[in-house]
Protein backbone atom coordinates (compact mmCIF):
# COMPACT_ATOMS: atom_id res chain seq x y z
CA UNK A 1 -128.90 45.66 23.05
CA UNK A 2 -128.50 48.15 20.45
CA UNK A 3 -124.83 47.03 19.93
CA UNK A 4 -125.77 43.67 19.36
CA UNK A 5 -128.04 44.69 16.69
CA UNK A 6 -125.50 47.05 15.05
CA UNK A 7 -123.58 44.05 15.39
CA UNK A 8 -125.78 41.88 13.57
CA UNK A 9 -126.86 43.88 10.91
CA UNK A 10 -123.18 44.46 9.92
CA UNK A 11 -122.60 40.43 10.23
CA UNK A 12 -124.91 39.73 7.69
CA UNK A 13 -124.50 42.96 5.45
CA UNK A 14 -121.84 40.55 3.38
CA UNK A 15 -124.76 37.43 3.17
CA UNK A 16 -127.22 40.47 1.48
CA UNK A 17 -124.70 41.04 -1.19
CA UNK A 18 -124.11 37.60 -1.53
CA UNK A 19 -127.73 36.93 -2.04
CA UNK A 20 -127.34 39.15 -5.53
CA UNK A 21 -125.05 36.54 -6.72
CA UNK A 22 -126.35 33.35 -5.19
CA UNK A 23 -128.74 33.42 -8.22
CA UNK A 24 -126.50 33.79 -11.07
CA UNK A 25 -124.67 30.89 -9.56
CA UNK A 26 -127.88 28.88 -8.96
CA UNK A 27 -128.61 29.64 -12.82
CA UNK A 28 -125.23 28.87 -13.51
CA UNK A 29 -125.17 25.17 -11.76
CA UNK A 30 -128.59 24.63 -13.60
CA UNK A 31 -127.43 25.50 -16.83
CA UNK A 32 -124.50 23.53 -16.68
CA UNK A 33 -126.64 20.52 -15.19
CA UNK A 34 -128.93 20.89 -18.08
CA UNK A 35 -126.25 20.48 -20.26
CA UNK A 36 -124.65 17.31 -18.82
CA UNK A 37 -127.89 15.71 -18.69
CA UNK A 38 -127.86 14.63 -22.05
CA UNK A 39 -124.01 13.49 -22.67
CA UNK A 40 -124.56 11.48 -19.35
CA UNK A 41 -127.36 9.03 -20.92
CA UNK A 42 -125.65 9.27 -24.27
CA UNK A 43 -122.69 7.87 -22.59
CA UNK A 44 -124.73 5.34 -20.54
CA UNK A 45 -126.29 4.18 -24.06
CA UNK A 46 -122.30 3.83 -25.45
CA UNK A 47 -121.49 1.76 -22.54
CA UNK A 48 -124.77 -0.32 -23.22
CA UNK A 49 -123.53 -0.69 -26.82
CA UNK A 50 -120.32 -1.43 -26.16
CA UNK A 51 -121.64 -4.74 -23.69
CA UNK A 52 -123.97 -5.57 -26.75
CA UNK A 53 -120.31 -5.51 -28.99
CA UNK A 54 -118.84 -7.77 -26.35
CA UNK A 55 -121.95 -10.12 -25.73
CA UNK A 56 -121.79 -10.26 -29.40
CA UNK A 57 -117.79 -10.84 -30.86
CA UNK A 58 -116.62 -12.15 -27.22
CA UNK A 59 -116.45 -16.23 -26.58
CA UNK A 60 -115.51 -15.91 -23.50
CA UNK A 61 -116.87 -12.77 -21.81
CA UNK A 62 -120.84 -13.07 -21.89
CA UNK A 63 -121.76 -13.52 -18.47
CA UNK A 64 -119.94 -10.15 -17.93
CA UNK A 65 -121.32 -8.30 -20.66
CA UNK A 66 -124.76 -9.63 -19.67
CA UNK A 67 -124.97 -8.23 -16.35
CA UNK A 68 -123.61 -5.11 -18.43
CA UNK A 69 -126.35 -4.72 -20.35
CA UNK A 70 -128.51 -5.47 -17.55
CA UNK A 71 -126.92 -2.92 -15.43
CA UNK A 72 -126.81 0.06 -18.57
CA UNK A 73 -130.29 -0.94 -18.96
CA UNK A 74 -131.33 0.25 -15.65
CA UNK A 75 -129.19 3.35 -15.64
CA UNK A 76 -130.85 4.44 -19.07
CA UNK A 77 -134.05 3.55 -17.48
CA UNK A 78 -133.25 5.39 -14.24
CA UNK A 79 -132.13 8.83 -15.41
CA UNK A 80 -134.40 8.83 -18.15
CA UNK A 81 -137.46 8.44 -15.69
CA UNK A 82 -135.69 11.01 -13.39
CA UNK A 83 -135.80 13.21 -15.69
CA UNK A 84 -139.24 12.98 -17.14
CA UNK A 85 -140.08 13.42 -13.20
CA UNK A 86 -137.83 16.25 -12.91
CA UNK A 87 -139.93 18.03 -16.09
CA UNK A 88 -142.98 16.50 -14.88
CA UNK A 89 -143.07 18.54 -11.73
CA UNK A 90 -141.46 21.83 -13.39
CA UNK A 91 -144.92 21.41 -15.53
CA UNK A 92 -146.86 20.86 -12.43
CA UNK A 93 -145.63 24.00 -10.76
CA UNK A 94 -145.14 26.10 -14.09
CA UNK A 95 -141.86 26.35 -13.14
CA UNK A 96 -140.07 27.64 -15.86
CA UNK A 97 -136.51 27.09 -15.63
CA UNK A 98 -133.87 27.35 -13.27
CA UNK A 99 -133.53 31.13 -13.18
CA UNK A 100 -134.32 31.72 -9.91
CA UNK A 101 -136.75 34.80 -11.50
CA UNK A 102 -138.86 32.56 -12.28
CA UNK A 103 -139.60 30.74 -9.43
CA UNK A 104 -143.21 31.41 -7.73
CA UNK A 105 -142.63 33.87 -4.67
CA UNK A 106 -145.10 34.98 -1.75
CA UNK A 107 -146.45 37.58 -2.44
CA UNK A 108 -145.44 40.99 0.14
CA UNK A 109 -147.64 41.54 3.03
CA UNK A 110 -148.51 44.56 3.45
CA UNK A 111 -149.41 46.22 7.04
């Protein structure tokens, strides 16, 4: 039994170091997530544009650039919604950010 313990603990020893990284790379993939955000719905709002230009100047094209601005229409609507969720529930939980840090922990239990 105690070799299978041994064993264990020394499995996992490499998961407890990763563990000290895991949240730099969480706060990494949030950070860069953040950032995309925005140039995602600015380019959703180009390619609504651009079906406007085409609805507009094209004689033959509208039914396509209709259901174009239809469809960018619903994708603005979509992420921007998402996201008000998204910063509607990190107000709820007065969660800060996405540095792990700050997420709300247990507290420790004492004996």
């Amino acid at each position: 039994m105690k070799k299978v313990l041994v064993g264990v603990v020394v499995g996992l020893a490499p998961l407890m170091a990763l563990a000290q990284t895991l949240g730099g790379v969480i706060t990494l993939v949030g950070n860069l997530l953040n950032a995309l955000v925005p140039v995602i719905i600015g380019l959703a709002v180009i390619y609504f544009l651009w079906n406007v230009a085409q609805y507009v100047f094209s004689a033959d094209g509208k039914e396509e650039a209709r259901n174009g601005m239809i469809w960018g229409i619903i994708g603005i609507v979509v992420m921007v919604s998402v996201w008000g969720l998204v910063g509607l529930v990190q107000d709820s939980f007065d969660i800060k950010g996405t540095n792990p840090q700050n997420l709300p922990t247990l507290p420790a239990r004492t004996q």
